[in-house]
Protein backbone atom coordinates (compact mmCIF):
# COMPACT_ATOMS: atom_id res chain seq x y z
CA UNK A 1 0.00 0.00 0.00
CA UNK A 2 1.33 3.45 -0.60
CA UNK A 3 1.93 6.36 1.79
CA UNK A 4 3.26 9.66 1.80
CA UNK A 5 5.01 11.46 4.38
CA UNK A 6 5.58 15.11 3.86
CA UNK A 7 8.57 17.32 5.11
CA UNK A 8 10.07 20.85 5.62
CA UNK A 9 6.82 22.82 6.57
CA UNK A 10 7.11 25.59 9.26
CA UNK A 11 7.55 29.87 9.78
CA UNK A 12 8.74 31.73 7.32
CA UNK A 13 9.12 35.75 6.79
CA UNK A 14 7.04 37.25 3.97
CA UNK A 15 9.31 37.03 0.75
CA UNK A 16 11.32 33.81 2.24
CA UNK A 17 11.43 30.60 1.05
CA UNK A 18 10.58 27.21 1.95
CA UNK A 19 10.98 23.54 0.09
CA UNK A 20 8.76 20.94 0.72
CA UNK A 21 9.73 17.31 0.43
CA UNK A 22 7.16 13.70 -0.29
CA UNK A 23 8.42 10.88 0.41
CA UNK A 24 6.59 7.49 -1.07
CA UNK A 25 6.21 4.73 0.17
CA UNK A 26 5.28 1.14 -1.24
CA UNK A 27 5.08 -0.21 -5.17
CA UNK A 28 4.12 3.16 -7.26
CA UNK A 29 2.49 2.15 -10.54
CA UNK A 30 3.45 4.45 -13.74
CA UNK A 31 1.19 6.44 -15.35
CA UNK A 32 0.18 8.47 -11.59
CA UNK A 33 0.20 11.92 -11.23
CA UNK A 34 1.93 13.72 -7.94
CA UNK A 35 1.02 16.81 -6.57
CA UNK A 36 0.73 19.64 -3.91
CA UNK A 37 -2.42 21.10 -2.45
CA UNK A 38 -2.96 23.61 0.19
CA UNK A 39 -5.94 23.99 2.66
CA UNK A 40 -6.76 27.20 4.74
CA UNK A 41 -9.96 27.22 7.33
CA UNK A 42 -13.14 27.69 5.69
CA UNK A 43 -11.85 27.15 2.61
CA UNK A 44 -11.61 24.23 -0.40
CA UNK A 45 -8.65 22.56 -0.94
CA UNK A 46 -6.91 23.89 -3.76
CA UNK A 47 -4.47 22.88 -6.24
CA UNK A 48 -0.68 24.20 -6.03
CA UNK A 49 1.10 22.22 -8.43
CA UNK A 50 0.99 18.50 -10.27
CA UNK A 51 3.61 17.26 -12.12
CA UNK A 52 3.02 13.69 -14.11
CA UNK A 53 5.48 10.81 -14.72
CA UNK A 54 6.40 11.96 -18.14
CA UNK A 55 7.14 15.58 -16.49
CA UNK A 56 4.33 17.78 -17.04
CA UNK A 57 3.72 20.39 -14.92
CA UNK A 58 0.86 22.85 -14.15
CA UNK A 59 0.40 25.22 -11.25
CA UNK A 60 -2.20 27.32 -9.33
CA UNK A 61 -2.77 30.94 -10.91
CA UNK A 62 -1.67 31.89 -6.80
CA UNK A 63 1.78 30.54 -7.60
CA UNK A 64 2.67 30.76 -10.59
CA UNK A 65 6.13 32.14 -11.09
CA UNK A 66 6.71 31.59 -7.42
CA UNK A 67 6.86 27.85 -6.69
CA UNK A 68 8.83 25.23 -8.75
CA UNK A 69 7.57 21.68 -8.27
CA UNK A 70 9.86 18.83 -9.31
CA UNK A 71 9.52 15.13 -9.02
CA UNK A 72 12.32 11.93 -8.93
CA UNK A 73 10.50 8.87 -10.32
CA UNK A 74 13.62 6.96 -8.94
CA UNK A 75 13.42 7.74 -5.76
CA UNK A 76 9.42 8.24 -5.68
CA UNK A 77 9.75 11.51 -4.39
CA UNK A 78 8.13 15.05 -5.07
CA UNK A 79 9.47 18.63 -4.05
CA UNK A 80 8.20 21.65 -4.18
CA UNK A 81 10.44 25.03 -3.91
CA UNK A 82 8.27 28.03 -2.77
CA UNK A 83 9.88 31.15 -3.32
CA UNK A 84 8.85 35.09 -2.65
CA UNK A 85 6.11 33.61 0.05
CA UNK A 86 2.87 35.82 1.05
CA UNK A 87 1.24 35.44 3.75
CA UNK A 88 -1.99 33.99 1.64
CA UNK A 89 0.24 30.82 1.02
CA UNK A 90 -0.55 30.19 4.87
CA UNK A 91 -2.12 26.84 5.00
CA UNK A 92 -1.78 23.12 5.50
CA UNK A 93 0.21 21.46 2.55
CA UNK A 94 -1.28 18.14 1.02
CA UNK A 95 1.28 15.73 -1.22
CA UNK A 96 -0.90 13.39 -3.26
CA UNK A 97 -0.36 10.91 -5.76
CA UNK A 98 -3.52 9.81 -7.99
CA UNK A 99 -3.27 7.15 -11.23
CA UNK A 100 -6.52 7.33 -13.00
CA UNK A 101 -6.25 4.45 -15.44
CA UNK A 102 -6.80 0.96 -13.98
CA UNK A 103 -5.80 0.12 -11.54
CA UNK A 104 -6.76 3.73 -10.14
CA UNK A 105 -5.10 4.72 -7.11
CA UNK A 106 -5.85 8.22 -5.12
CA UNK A 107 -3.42 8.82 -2.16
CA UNK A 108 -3.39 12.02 0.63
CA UNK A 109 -0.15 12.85 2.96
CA UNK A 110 -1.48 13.62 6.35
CA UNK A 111 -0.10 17.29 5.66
CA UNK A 112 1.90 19.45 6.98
CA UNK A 113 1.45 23.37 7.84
CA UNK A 114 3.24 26.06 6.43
CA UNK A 115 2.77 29.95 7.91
CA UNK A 116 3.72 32.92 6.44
CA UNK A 117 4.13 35.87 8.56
CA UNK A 118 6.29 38.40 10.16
């Protein structure tokens, strides 16, 4: 079974950086898709950034420009650098992993919380 364990929230001054590491866990099919989600109270979750097994990318309008996501099908692991933080990229982090061809799979990190502020 897979898991994901994600890595390197915490504080961070307004225009700071963090990187976020996800770590998985267990036999990971091709063809899945990893990415990074963010939740704030009283809000949906939202996306930040996928990138697929071939590479592809695509990000939030929020961070575009910003954050960098990058992913090592080796090592089954997905990163994202966040650069120039605001304070509206407060929120708990997500790491997911989803393979929508059978056999579908759709995996959540527990996530981990990231806070912008001075």
């Amino acid at each position: 079974q897979v898991q994901l364990v994600e890595s390197g929230g915490g504080l961070v001054q307004p225009g700071g950086s963090l990187r976020l590491s996800c770590a998985a866990s267990g036999t990971i099919p091709g063809a899945t898709v990893m990415g990074w989600f963010r939740q704030t109270p009283g809000k949906q979750r939202e996306l930040v950034a996928t990138v697929t097994s071939g590479g592809t990318t695509d990000y939030g309008n929020s961070v575009q420009g910003r954050f960098t996501v990058s992913r090592n099908n080796a090592k089954n692991t997905l990163d994202l650098q966040m650069d120039n933080l605001k304070p509206e990229d407060t929120g708990v982090y997500y790491c997911k992993i989803q393979r929508k061809v059978t056999p579908t799979m759709l995996v959540w990190g527990q996530g981990i919380q990231v806070t912008v502020s001075s």
